[in-house]
Protein backbone atom coordinates (compact mmCIF):
# COMPACT_ATOMS: atom_id res chain seq x y z
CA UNK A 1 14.86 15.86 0.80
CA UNK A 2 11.65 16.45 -0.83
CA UNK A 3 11.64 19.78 -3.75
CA UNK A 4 8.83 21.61 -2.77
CA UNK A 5 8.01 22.52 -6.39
CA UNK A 6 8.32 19.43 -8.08
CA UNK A 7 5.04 18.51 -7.18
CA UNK A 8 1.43 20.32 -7.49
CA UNK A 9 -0.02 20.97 -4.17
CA UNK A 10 -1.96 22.94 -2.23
CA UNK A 11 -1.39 23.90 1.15
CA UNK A 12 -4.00 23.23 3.78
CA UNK A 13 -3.58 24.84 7.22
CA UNK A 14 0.40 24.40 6.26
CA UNK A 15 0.53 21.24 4.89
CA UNK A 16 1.32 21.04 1.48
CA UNK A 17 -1.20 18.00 0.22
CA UNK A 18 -0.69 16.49 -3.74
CA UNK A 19 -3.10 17.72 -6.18
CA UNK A 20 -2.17 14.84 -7.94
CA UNK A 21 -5.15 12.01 -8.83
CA UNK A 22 -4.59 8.48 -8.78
CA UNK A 23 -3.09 7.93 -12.22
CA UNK A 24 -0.61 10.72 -11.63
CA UNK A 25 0.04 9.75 -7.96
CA UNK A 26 1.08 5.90 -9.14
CA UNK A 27 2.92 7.38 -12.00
CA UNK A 28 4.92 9.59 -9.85
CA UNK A 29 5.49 6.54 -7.24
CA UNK A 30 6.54 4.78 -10.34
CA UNK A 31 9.37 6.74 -10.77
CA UNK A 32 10.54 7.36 -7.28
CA UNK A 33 10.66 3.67 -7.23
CA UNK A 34 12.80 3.60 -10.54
CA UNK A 35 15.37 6.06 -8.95
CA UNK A 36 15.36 4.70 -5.88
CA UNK A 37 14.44 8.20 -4.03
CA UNK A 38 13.05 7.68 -0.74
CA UNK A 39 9.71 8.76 -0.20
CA UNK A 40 7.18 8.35 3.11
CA UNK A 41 3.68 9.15 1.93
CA UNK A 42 0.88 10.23 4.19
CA UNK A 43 -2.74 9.77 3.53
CA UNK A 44 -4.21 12.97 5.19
CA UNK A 45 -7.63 13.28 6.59
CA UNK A 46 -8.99 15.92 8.88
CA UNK A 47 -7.79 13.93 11.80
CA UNK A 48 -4.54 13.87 11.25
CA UNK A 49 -4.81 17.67 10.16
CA UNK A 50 -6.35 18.36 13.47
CA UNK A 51 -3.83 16.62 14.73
CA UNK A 52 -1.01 18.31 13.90
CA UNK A 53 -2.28 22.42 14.22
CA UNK A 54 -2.20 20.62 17.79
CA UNK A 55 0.77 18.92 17.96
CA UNK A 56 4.01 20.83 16.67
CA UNK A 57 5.96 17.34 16.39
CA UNK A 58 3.06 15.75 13.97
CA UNK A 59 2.81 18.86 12.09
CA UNK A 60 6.89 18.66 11.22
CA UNK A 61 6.16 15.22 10.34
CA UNK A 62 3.50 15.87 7.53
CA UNK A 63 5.45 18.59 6.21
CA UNK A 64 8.57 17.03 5.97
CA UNK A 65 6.81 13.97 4.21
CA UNK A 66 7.85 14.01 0.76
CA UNK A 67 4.02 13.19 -0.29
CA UNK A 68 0.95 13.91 1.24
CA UNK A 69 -1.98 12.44 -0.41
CA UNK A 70 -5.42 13.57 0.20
CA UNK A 71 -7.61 10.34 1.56
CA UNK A 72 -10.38 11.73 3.52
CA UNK A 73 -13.10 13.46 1.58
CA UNK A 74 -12.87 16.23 4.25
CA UNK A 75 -9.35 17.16 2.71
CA UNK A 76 -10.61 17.21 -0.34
CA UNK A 77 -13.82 19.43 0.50
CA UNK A 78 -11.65 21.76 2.72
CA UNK A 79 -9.22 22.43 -1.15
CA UNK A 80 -11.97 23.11 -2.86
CA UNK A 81 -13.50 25.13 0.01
CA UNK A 82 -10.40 27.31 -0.08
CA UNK A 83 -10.22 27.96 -3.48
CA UNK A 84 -7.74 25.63 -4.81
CA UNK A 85 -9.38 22.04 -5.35
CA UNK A 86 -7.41 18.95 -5.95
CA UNK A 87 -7.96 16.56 -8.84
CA UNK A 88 -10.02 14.09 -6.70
CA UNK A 89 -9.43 12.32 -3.44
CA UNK A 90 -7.07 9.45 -3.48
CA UNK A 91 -7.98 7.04 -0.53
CA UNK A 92 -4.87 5.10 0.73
CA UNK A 93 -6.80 1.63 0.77
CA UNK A 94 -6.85 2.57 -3.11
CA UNK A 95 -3.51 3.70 -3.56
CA UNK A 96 -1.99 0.81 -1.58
CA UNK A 97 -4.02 -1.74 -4.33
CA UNK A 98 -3.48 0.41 -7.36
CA UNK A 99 0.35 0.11 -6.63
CA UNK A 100 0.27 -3.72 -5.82
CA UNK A 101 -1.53 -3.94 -9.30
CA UNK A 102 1.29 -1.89 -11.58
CA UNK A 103 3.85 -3.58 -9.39
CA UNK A 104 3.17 -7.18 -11.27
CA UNK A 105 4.88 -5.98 -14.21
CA UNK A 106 7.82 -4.60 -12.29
CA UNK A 107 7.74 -7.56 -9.63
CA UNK A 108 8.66 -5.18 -6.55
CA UNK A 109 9.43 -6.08 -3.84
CA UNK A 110 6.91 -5.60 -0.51
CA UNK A 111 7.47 -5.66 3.27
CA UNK A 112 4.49 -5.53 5.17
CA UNK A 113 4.77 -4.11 8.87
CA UNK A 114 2.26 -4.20 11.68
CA UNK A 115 -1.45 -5.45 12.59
CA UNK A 116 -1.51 -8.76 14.75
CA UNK A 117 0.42 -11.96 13.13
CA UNK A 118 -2.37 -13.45 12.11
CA UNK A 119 -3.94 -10.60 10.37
CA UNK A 120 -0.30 -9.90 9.24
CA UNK A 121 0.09 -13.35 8.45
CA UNK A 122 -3.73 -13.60 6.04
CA UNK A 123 -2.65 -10.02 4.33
CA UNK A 124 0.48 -11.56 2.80
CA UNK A 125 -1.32 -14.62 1.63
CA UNK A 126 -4.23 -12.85 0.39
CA UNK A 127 -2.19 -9.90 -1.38
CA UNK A 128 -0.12 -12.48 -2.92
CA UNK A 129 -3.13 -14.55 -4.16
CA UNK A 130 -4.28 -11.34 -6.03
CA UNK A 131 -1.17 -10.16 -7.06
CA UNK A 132 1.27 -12.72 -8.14
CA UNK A 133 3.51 -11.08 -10.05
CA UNK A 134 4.33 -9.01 -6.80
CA UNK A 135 7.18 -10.76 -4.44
CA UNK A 136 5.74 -10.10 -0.90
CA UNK A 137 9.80 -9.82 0.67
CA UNK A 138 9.14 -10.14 4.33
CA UNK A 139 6.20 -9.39 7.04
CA UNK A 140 6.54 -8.48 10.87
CA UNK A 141 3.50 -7.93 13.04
CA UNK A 142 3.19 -4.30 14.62
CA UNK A 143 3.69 -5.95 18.13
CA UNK A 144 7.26 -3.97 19.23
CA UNK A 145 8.43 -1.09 20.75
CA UNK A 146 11.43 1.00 20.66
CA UNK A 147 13.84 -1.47 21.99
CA UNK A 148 13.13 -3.81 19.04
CA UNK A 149 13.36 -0.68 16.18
CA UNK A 150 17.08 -1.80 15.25
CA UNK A 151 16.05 -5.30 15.14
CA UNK A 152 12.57 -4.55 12.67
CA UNK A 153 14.62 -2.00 10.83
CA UNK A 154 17.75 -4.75 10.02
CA UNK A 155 14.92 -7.54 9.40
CA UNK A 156 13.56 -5.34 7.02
CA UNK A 157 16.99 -3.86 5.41
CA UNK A 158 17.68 -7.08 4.46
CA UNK A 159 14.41 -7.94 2.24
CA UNK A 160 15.74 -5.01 0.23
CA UNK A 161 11.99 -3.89 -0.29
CA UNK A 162 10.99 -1.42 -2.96
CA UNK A 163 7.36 -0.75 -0.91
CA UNK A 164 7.18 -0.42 2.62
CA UNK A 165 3.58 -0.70 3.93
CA UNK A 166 2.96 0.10 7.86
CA UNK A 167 -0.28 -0.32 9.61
CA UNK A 168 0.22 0.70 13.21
CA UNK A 169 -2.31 2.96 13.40
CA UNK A 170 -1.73 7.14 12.39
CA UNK A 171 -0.38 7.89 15.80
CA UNK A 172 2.40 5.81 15.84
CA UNK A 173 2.92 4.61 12.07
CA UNK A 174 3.48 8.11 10.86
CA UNK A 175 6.49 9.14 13.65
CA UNK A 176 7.70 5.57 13.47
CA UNK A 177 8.44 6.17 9.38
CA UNK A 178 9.59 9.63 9.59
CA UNK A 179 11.64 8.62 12.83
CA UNK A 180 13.88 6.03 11.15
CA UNK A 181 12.71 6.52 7.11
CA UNK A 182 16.73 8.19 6.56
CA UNK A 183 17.82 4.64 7.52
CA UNK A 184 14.84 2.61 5.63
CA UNK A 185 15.92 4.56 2.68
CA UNK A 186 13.16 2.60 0.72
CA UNK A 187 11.10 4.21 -2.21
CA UNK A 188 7.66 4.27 -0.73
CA UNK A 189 7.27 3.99 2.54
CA UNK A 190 3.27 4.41 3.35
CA UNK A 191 1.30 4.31 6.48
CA UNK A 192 -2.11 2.39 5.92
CA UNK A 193 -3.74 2.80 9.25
CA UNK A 194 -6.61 -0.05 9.06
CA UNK A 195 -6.17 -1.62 5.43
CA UNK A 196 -4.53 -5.04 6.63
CA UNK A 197 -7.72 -5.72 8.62
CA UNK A 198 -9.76 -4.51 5.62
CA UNK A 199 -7.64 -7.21 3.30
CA UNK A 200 -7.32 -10.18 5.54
CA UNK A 201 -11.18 -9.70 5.82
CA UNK A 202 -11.26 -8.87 9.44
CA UNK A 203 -13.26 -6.05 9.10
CA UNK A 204 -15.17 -4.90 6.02
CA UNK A 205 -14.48 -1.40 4.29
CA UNK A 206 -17.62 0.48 4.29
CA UNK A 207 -20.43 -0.41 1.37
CA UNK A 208 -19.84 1.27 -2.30
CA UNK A 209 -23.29 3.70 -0.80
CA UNK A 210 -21.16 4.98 2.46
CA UNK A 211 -17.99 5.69 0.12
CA UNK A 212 -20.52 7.51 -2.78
CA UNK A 213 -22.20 9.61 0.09
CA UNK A 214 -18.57 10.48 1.56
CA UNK A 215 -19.88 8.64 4.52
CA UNK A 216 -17.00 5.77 5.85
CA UNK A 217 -16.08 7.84 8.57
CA UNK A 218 -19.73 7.31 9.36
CA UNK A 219 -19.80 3.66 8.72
CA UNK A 220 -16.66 3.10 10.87
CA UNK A 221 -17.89 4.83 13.59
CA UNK A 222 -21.47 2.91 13.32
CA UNK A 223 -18.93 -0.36 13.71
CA UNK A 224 -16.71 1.21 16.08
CA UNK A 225 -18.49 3.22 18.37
CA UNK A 226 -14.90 3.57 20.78
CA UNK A 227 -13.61 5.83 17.68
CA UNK A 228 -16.06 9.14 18.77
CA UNK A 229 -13.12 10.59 20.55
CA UNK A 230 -11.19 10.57 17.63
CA UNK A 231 -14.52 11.18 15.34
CA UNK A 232 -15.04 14.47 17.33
CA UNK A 233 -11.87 16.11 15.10
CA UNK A 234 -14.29 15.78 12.48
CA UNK A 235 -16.71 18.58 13.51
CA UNK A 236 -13.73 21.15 14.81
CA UNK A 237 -11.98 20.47 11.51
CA UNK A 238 -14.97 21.50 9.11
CA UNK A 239 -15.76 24.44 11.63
CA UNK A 240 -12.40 25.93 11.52
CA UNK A 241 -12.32 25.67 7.58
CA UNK A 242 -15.70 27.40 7.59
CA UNK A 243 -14.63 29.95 9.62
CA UNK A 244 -11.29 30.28 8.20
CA UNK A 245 -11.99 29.80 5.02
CA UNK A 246 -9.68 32.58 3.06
CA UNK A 247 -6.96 31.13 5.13
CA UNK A 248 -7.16 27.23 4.47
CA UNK A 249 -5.38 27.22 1.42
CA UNK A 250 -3.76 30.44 1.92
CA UNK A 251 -0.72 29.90 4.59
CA UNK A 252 1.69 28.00 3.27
């Protein structure tokens, strides 16, 4: 179970996000990998906040998450916004890399989950090309529904993993962790939404400019013009923290 105040957040429309930065967020990871303490981290953006002030079940599945980082810049703007800013946004693409990078000298263990096999397939070869100190344990593609869970879940058991990385998108890979993350009982267990495309070079992050300007959503939806019904969170997310703005940080 996740203590509330052993870590600094701040709580944004009730979720309690990490007003950790990078260096502190590894660090802690670090150690919850050292004691073995189950974690599943979520990388919020105003999407997913959306997302749950609509849905009850999503919002008990962000606040039960024992870490809650913030990735989009929204997240971050809607802190400071509110009166209580965190350190500085840490983007799960990042986070995923920075702890593949400290994991060299530890040689953890990884289990990647989801994406198609041969993105799946390219991620593990490419990951372990850059990081070779880091044992890449297992991979399954994201290609199975609840009838297979207890088949994945053994499969994955059995790599005894110390990272578990899930890219099925935020609408499933969030419920599917929380769901069955008692039984995982692994370290870190992180969604990472669109990052194995973005590795195995499927797709391209957005340019250094886009990410400076606090722009990718912008960029993503230039290259995926299908995401504007998700995109349209965007603009109901940073009209509800102007409008609500005493009460964004101020409900928890």
């Amino acid at each position: 179970m996740k203590d509330a105040g052993a870590l600094p957040t701040v709580t944004i429309f009730g979720i309690p996000v990490s007003k950790m930065d990078m260096k502190e967020t590894v660090s802690y990871l670090i150690e919850a990998i050292r004691s073995r303490t189950p974690h599943q981290v979520i990388t919020a953006n105003p999407i997913m906040v959306m997302t749950a002030l609509e849905n009850p079940a999503y919002l008990d599945i962000m606040t039960s998450a024992e870490l809650v980082v913030p990735d989009g810049t929204g997240v971050v703007w809607a802190a400071k916004r509110g009166g209580n800013p965190v350190k500085e946004r840490v983007a799960g693409f990042d986070l995923l890399h920075e702890l593949m990078r400290v994991g060299e000298s530890y040689h953890w263990r990884v289990y990647l989950l989801g994406s198609t096999p041969e993105v799946i397939q390219e991620t593990a070869s490419r990951l372990q090309g850059q990081y070779p100190g880091i044992i890449i344990a297992g991979i399954r593609d994201g290609f199975f529904g609840p009838a297979e869970d207890e088949e994945v879940i053994t499969g994955i058991l059995e790599t005894e993993p110390d990272l578990l990385f899930v890219a099925r998108g935020a609408d499933t890979q969030e419920p599917w962790i929380a769901k069955h993350k008692s039984r995982l009982a692994i370290p870190v267990m992180m969604g990472v939404g669109g990052s194995f495309d973005v590795i195995s070079g499927k797709t391209k992050r957005a340019p250094l400019a886009f990410q400076k300007l606090r722009l990718e959503w912008f960029y993503r939806l230039l290259k995926e013009p299908t995401r504007y019904k998700r995109m349209l969170a965007l603009p109901k997310f940073a009209v509800k923290v102007m409008r609500e703005r005493d009460r964004v940080t101020n409900n928890g």
